[in-house]
N, C-alpha and C. Protein backbone atom coordinates (compact mmCIF):
# COMPACT_ATOMS: atom_id res chain seq x y z
N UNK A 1 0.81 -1.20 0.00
CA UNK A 1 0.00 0.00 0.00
C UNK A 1 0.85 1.26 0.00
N UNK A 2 2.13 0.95 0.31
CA UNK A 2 2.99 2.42 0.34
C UNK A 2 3.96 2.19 -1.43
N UNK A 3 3.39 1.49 -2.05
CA UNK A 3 3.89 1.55 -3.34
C UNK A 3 5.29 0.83 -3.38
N UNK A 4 5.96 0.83 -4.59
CA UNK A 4 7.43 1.18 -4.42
C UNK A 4 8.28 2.03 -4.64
N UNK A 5 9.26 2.15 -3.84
CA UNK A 5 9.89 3.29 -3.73
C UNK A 5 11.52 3.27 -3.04
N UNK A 6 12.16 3.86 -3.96
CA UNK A 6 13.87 3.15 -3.91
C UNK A 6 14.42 4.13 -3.15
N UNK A 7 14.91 4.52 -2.17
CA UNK A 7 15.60 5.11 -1.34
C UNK A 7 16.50 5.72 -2.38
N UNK A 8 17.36 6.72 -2.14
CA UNK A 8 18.24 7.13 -2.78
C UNK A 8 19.92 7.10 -2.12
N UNK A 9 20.32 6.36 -3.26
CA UNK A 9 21.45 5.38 -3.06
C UNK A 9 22.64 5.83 -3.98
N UNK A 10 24.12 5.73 -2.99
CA UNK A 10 25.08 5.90 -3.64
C UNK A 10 26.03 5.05 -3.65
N UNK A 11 26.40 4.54 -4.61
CA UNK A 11 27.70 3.21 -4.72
C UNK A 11 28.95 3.75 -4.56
N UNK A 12 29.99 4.07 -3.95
CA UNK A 12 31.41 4.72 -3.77
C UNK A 12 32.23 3.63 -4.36
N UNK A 13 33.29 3.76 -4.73
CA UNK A 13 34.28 2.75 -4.95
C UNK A 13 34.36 2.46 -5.80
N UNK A 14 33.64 2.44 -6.89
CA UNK A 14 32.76 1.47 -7.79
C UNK A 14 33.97 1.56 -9.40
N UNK A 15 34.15 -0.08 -9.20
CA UNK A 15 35.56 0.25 -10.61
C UNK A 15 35.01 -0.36 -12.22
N UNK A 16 35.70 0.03 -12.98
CA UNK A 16 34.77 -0.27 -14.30
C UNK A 16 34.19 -1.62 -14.38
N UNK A 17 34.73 -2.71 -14.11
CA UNK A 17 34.22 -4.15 -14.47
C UNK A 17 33.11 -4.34 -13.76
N UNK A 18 32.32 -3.77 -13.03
CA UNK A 18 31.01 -3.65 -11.77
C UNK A 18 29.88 -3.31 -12.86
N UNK A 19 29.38 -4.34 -12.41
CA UNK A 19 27.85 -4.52 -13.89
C UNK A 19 27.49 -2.70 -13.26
N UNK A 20 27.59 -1.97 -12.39
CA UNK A 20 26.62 -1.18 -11.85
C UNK A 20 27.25 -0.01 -12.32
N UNK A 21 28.62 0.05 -12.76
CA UNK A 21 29.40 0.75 -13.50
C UNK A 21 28.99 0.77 -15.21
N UNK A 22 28.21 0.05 -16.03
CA UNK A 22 28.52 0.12 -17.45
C UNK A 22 26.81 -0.14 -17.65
N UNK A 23 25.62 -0.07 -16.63
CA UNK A 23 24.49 -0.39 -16.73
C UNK A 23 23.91 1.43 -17.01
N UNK A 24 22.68 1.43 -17.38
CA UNK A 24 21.89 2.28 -17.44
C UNK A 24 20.45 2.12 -16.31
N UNK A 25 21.21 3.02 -15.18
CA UNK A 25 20.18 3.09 -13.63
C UNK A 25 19.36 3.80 -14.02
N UNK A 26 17.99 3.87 -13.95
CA UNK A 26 16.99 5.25 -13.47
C UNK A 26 16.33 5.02 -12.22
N UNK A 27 16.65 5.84 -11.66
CA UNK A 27 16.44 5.96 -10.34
C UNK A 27 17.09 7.01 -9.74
N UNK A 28 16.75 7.29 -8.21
CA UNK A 28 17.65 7.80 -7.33
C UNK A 28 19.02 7.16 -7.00
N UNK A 29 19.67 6.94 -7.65
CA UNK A 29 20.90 5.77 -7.84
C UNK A 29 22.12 6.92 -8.54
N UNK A 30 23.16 6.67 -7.82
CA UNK A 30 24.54 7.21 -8.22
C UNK A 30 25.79 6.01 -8.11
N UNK A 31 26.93 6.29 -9.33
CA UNK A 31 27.94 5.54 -9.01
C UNK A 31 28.88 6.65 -9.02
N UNK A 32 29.90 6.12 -7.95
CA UNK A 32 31.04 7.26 -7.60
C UNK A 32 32.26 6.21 -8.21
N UNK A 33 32.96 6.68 -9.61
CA UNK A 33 33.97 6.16 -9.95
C UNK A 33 35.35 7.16 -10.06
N UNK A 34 36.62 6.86 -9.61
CA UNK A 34 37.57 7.69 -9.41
C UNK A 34 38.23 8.11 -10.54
N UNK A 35 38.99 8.74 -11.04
CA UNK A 35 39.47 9.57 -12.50
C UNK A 35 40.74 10.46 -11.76
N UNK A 36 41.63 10.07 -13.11
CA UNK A 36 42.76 11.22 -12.64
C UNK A 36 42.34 12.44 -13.89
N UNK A 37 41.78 12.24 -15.20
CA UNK A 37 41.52 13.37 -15.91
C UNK A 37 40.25 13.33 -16.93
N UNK A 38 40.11 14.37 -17.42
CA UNK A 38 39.10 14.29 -17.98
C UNK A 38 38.99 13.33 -18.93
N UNK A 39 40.17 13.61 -19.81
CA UNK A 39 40.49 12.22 -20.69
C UNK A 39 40.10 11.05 -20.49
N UNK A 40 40.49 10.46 -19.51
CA UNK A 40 40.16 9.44 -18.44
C UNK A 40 38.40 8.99 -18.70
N UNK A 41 37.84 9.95 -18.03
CA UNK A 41 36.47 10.32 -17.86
C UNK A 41 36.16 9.91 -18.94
N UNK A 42 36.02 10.26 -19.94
CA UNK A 42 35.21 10.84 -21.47
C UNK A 42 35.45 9.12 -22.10
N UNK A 43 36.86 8.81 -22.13
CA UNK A 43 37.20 7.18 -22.59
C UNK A 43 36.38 6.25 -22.18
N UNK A 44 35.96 6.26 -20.67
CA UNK A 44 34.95 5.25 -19.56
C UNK A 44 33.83 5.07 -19.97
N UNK A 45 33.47 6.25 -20.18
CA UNK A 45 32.16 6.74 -20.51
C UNK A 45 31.84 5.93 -21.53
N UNK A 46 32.52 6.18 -22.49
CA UNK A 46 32.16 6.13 -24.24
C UNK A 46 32.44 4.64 -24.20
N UNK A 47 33.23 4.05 -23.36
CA UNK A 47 33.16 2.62 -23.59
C UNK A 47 31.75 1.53 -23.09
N UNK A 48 31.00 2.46 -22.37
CA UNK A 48 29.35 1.42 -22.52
C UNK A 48 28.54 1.30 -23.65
N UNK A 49 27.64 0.92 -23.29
CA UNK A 49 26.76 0.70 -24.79
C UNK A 49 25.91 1.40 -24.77
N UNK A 50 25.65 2.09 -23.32
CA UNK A 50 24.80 3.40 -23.49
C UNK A 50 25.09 4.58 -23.79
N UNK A 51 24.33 5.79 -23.96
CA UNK A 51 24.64 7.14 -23.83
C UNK A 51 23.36 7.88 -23.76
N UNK A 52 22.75 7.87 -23.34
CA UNK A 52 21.22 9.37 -22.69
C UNK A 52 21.86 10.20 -22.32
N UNK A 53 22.52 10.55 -21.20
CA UNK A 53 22.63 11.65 -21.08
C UNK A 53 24.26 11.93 -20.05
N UNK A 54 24.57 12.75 -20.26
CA UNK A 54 25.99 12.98 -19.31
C UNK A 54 25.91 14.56 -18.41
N UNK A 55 26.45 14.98 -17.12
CA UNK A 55 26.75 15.61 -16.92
C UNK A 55 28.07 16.24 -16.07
N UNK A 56 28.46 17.47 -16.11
CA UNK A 56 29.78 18.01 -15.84
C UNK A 56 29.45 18.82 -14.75
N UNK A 57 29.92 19.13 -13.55
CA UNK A 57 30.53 20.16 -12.88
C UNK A 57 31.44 20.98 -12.84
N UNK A 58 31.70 22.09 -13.49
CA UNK A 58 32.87 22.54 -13.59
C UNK A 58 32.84 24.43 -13.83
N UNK A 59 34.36 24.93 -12.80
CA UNK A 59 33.97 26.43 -13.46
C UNK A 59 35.06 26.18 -15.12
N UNK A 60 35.44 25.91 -15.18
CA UNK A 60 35.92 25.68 -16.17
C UNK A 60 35.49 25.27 -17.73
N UNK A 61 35.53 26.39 -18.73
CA UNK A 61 34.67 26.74 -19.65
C UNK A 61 35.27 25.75 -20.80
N UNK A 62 36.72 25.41 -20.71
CA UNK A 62 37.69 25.01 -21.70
C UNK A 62 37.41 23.13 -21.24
N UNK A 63 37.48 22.50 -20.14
CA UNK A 63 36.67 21.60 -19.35
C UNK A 63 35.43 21.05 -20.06
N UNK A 64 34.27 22.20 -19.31
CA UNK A 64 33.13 21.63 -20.20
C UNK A 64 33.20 21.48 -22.11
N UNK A 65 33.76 21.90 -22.85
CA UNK A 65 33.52 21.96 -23.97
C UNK A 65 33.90 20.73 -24.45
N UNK A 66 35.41 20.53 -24.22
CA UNK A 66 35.89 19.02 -24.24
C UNK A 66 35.37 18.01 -24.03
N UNK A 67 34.18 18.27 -22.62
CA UNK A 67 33.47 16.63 -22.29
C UNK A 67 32.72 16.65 -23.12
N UNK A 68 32.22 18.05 -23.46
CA UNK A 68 30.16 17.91 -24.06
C UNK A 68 30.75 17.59 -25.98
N UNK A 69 32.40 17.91 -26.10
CA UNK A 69 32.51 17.32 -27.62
C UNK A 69 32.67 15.91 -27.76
N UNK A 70 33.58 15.31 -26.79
CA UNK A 70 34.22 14.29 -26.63
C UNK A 70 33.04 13.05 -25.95
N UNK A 71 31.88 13.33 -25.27
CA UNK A 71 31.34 12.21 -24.64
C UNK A 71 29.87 11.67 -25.49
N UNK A 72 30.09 10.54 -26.09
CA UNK A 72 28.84 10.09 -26.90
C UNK A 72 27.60 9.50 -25.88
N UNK A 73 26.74 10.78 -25.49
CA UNK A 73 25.60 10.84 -25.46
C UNK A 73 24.66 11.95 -25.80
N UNK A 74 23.29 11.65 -25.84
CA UNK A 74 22.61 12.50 -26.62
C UNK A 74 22.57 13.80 -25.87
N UNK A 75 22.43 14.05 -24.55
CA UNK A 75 22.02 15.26 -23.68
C UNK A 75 23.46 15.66 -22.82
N UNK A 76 24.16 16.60 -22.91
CA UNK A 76 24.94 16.80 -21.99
C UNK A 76 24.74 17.96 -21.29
N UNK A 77 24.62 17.57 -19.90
CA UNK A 77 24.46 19.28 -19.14
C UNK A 77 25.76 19.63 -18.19
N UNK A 78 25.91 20.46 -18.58
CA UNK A 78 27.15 21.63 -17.57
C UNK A 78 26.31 22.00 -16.36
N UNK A 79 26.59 21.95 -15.40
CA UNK A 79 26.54 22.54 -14.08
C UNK A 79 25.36 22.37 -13.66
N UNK A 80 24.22 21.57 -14.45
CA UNK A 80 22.70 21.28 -13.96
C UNK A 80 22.69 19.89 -14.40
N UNK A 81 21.62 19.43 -14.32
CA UNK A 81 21.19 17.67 -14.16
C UNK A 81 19.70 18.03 -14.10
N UNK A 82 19.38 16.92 -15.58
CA UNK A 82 17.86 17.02 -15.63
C UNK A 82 17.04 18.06 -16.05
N UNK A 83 17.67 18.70 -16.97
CA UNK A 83 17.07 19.97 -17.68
C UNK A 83 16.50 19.97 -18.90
N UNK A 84 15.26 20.02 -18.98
CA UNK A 84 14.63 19.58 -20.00
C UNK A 84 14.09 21.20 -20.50
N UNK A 85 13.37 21.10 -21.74
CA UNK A 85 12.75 22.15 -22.32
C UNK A 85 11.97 21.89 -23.70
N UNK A 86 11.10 22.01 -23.95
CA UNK A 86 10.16 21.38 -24.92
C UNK A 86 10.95 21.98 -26.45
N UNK A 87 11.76 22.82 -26.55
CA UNK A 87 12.72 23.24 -27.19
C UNK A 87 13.48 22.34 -27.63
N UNK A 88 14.19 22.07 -26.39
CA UNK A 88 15.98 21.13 -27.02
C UNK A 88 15.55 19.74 -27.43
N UNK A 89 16.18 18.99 -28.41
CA UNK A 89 15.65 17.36 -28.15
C UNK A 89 16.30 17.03 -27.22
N UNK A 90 15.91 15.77 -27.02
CA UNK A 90 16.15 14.76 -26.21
C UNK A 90 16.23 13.40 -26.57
N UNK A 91 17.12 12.62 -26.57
CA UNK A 91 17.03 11.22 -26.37
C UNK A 91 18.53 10.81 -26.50
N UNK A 92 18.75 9.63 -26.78
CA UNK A 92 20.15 8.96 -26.44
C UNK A 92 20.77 8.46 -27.84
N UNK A 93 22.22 7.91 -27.38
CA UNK A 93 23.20 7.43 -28.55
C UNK A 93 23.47 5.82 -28.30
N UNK A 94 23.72 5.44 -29.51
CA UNK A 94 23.87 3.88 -29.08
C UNK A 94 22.77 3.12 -28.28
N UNK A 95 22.67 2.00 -27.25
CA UNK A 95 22.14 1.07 -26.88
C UNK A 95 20.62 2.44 -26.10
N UNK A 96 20.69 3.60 -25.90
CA UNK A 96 19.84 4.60 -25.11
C UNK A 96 18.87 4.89 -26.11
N UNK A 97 18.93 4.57 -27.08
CA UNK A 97 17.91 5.31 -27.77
C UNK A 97 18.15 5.83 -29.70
N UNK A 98 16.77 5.69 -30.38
CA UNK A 98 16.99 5.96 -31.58
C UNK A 98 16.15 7.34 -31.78
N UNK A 99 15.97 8.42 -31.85
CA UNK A 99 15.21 9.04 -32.39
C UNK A 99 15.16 10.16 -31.20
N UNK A 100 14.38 11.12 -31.26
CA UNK A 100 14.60 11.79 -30.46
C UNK A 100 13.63 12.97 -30.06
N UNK A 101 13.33 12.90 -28.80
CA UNK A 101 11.68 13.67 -28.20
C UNK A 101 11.77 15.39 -28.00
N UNK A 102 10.84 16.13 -28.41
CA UNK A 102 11.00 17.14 -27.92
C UNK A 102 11.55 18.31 -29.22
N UNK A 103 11.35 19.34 -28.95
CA UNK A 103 12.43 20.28 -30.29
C UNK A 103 11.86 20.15 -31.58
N UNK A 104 12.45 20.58 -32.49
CA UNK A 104 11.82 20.24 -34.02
C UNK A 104 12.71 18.86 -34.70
N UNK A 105 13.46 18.46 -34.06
CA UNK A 105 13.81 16.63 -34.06
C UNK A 105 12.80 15.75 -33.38
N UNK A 106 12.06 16.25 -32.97
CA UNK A 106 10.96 15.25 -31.79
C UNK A 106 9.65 15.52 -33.21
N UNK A 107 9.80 16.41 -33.63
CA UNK A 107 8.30 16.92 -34.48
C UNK A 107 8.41 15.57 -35.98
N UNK A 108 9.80 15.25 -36.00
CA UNK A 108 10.08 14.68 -37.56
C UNK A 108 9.39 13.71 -37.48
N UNK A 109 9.43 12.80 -36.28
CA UNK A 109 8.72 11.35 -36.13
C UNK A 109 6.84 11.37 -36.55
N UNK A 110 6.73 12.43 -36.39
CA UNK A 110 5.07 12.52 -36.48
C UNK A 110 4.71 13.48 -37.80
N UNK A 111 6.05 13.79 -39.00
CA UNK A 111 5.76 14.51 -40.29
C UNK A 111 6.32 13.58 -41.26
N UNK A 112 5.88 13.59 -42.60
CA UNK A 112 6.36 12.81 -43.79
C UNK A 112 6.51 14.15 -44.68
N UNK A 113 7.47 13.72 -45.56
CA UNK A 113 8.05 14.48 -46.09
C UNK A 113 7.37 14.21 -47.88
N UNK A 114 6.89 15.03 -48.86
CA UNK A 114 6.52 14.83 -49.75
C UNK A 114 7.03 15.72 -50.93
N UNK A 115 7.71 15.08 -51.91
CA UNK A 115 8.28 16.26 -53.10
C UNK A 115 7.42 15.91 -54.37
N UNK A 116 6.69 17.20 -54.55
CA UNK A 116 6.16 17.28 -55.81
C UNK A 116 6.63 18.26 -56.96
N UNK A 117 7.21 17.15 -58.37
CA UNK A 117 7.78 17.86 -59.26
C UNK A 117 7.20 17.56 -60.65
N UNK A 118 6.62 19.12 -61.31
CA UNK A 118 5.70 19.22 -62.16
C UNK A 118 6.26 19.80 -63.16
N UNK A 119 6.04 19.42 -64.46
CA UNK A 119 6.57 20.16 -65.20
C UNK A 119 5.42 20.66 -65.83
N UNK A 120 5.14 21.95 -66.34
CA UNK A 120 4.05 23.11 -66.89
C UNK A 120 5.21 23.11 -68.52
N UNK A 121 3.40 23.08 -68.68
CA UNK A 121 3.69 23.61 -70.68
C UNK A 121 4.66 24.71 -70.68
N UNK A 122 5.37 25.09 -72.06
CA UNK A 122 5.91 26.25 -72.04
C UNK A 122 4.79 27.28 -72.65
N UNK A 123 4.88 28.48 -72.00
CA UNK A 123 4.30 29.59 -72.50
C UNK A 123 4.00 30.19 -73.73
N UNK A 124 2.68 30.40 -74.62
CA UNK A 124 2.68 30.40 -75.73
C UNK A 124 3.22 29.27 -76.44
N UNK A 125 3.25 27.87 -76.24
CA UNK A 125 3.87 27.27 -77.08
C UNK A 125 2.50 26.46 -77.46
């Protein structure tokens, strides 16, 4: 009667070969994995089979640009998490997702595209 409902949980320690490391969580669920650089980071990343979404903390402007070029997923946010807008698309790369919600990329799935080419008499002829 109280439904279900997942506490919100953080894994520390957590090294790449850990199914909980290379899975796609939704939930209140975090994994804390250690990094000496960004490089580092961006390689880890890109080696799952997912990609929805990534995000960065950083004051560093030269930082964020590198992850949000370098990391294959569809959504990357700088300094926020979970920012949506009926504007931007949305959806994922690889094993996360084909296609994509929201924006005028979200509109394509629900338009067909039609070319009509006519050729007209010539004038006075």
């Amino acid at each position: 009667d109280k439904g279900y409902f997942v506490e919100p949980t953080v894994f520390s320690d957590v090294k790449d070969g850990m199914r909980i490391a290379n899975e796609e969580i939704f939930g209140p669920v975090m994994q804390i994995l250690r990094f000496e650089n960004i490089d580092e980071m961006i390689e880890r990343a890109n080696r799952t089979e997912y990609g929805l979404a990534a995000s960065l903390f950083t004051q560093d402007l030269e930082k964020a640009l590198h992850f949000s070029s370098g990391i294959k997923a569809g959504t990357v946010w700088v300094n926020c998490y979970d920012v949506l807008t009926a504007q931007v698309p949305f959806g994922g790369y690889k094993m996360s997702g084909i296609g994509r919600e929201l924006g005028e990329y979200g509109l394509e799935a629900y338009t067909e595209v039609k070319s009509v080419i006519m050729k007209m008499g010539q004038k006075n002829s």
